[in-house]
C-alpha atoms as a PDB file:
ATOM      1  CA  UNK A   1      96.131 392.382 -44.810  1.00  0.00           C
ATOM      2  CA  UNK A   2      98.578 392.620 -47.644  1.00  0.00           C
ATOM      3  CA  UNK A   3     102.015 393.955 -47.869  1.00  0.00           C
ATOM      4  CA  UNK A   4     101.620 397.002 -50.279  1.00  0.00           C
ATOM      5  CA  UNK A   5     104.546 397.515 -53.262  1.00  0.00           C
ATOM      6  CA  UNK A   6     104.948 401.031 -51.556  1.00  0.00           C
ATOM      7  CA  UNK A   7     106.637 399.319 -48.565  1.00  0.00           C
ATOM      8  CA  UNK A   8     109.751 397.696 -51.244  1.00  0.00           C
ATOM      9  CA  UNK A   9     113.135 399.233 -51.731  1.00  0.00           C
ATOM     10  CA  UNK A  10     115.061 398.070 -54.392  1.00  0.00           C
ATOM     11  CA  UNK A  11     118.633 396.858 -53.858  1.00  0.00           C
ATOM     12  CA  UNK A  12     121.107 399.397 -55.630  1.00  0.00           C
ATOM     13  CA  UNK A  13     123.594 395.795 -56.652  1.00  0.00           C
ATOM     14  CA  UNK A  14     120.822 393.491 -57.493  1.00  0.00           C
ATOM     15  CA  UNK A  15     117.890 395.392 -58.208  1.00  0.00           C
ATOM     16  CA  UNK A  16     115.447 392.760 -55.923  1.00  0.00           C
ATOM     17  CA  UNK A  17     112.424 394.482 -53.872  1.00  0.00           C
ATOM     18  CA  UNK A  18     112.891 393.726 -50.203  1.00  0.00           C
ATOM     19  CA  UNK A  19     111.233 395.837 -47.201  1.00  0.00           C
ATOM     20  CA  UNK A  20     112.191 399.169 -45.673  1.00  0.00           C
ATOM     21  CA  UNK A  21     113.213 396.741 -42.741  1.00  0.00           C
ATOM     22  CA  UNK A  22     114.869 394.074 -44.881  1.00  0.00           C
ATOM     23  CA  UNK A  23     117.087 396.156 -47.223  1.00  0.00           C
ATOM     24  CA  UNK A  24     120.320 397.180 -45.059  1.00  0.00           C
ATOM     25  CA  UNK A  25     120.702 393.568 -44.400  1.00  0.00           C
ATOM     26  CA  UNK A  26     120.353 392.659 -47.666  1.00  0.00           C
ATOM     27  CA  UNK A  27     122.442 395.158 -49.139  1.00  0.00           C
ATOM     28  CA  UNK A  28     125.374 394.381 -46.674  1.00  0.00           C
ATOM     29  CA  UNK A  29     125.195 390.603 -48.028  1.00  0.00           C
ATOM     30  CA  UNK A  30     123.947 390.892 -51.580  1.00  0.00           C
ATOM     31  CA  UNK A  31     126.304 389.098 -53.939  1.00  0.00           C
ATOM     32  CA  UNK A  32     126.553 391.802 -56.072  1.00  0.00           C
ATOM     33  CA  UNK A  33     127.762 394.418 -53.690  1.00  0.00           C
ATOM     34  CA  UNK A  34     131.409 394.789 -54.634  1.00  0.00           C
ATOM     35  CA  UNK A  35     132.481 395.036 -51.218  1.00  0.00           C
ATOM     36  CA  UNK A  36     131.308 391.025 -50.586  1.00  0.00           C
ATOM     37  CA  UNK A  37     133.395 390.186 -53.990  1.00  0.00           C
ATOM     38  CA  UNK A  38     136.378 388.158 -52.990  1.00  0.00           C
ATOM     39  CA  UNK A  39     138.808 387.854 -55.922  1.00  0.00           C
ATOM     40  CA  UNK A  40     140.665 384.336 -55.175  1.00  0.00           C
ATOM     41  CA  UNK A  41     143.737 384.127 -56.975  1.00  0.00           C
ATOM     42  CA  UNK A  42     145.233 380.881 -56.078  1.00  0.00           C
ATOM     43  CA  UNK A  43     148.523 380.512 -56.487  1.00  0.00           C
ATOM     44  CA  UNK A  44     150.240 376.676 -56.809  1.00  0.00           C
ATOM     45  CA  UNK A  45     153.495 376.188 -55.484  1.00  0.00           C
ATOM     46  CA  UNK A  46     156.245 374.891 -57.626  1.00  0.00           C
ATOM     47  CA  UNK A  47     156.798 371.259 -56.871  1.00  0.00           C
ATOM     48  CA  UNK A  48     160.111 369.065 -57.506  1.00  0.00           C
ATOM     49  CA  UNK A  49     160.505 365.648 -56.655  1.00  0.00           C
ATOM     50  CA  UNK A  50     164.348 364.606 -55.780  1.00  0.00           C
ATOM     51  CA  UNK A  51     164.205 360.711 -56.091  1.00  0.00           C
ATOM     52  CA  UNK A  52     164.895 358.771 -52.783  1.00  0.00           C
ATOM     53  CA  UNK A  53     167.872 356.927 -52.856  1.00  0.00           C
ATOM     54  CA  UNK A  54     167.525 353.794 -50.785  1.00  0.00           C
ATOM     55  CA  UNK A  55     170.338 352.841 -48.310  1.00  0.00           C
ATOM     56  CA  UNK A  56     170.403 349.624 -46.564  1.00  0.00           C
ATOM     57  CA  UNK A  57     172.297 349.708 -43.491  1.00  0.00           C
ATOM     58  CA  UNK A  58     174.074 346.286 -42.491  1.00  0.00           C
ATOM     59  CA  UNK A  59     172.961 345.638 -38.826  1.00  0.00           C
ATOM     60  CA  UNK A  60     175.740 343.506 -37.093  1.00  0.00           C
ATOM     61  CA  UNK A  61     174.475 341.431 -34.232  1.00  0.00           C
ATOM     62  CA  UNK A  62     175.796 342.102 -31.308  1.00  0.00           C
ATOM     63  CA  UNK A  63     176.288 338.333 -29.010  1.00  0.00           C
ATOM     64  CA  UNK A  64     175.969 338.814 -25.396  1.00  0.00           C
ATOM     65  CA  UNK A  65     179.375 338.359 -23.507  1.00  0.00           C
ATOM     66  CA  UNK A  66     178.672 334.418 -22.299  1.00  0.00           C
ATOM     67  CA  UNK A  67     179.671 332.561 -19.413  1.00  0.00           C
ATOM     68  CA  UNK A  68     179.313 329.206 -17.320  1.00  0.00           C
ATOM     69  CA  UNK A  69     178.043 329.106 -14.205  1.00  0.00           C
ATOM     70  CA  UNK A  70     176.986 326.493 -11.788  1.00  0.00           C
ATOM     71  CA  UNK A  71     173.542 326.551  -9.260  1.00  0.00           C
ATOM     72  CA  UNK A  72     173.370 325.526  -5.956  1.00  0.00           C
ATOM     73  CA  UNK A  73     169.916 324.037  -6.284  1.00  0.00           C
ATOM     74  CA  UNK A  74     167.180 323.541  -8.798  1.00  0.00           C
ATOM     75  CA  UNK A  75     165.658 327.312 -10.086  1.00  0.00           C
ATOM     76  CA  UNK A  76     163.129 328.078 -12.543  1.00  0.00           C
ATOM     77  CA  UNK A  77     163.133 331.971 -12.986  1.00  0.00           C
ATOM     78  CA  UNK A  78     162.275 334.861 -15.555  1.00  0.00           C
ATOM     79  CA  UNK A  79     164.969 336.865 -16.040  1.00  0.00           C
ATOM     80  CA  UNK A  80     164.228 340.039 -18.566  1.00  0.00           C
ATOM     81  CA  UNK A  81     161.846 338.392 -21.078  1.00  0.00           C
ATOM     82  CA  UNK A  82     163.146 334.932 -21.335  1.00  0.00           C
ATOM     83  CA  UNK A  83     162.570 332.226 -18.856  1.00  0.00           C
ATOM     84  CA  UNK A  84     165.236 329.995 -17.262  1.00  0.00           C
ATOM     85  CA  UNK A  85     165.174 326.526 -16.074  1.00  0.00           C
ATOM     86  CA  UNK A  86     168.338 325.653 -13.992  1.00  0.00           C
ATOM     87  CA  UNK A  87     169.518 322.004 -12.526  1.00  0.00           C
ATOM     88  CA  UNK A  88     171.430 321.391  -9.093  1.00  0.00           C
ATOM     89  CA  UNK A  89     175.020 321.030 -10.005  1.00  0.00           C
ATOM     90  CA  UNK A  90     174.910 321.540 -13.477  1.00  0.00           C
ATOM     91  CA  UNK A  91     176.974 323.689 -15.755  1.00  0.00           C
ATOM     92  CA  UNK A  92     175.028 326.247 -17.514  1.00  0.00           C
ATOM     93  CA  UNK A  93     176.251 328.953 -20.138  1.00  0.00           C
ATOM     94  CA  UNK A  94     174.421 332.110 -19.539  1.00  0.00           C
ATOM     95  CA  UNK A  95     174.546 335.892 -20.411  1.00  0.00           C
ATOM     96  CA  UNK A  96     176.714 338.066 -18.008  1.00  0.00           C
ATOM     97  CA  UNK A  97     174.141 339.894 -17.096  1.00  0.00           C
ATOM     98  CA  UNK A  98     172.031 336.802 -15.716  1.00  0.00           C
ATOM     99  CA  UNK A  99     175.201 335.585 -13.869  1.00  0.00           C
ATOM    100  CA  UNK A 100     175.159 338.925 -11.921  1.00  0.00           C
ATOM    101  CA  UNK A 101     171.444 338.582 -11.098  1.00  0.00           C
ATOM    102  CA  UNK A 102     171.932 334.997  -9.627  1.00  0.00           C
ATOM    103  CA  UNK A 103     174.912 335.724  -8.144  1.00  0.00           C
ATOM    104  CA  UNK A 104     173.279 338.580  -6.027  1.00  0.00           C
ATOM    105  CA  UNK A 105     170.787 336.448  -5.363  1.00  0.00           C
ATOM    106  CA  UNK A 106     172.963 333.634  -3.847  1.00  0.00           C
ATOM    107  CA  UNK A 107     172.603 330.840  -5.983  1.00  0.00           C
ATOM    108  CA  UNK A 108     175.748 330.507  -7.656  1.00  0.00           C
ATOM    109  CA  UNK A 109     178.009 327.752  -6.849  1.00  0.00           C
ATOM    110  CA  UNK A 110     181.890 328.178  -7.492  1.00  0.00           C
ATOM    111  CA  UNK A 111     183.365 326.107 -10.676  1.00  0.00           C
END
């Protein structure tokens, strides 16, 4: 059976026909129901640009504090990231810090 015309409400914003039913919802989301206008106003902020001045720092490079030291027998060891290959007997000139590892260790012979 057919919908009659007696069954359509017009929208008070728009002026479409929409059901007894259909019309609240309508009206609440019609796009010309001033309540559902949004004014945007968009506001850009001002920008400045300071230019970048560059600095290069001078990096000194810092030796390690050096020594000799002699091994009681052959050792091939990591130590940190680098890898050491020592001979029986002979001098070697190391980093402090490996001198303290070996020496804990026991394989330092005196000079």
């Amino acid at each position: 059976m057919a919908k009659k015309d007696f069954d359509k409400v017009k929208c008070q914003y728009c002026g479409k026909e929409f059901s007894k039913a259909g019309i609240a919802n309508h009206e609440k989301a019609c796009s010309e129901n001033p309540e559902n206008k949004v004014e945007e106003t968009v506001v850009e902020p001002e920008v400045t640009v300071e230019p970048v001045l560059e600095v290069k720092e001078e990096r000194k490079v810092v030796e390690p504090e050096m020594c000799d030291i002699k091994l009681k027998e052959k050792v091939d060891c990591y130590i940190g990231d680098r890898y050491y290959r020592f001979k029986k007997g002979e001098v070697a000139r190391v980093p402090v810090n490996v001198k303290e590892i070996l020496k804990r260790a026991g394989l330092l012979e005196a000079i």
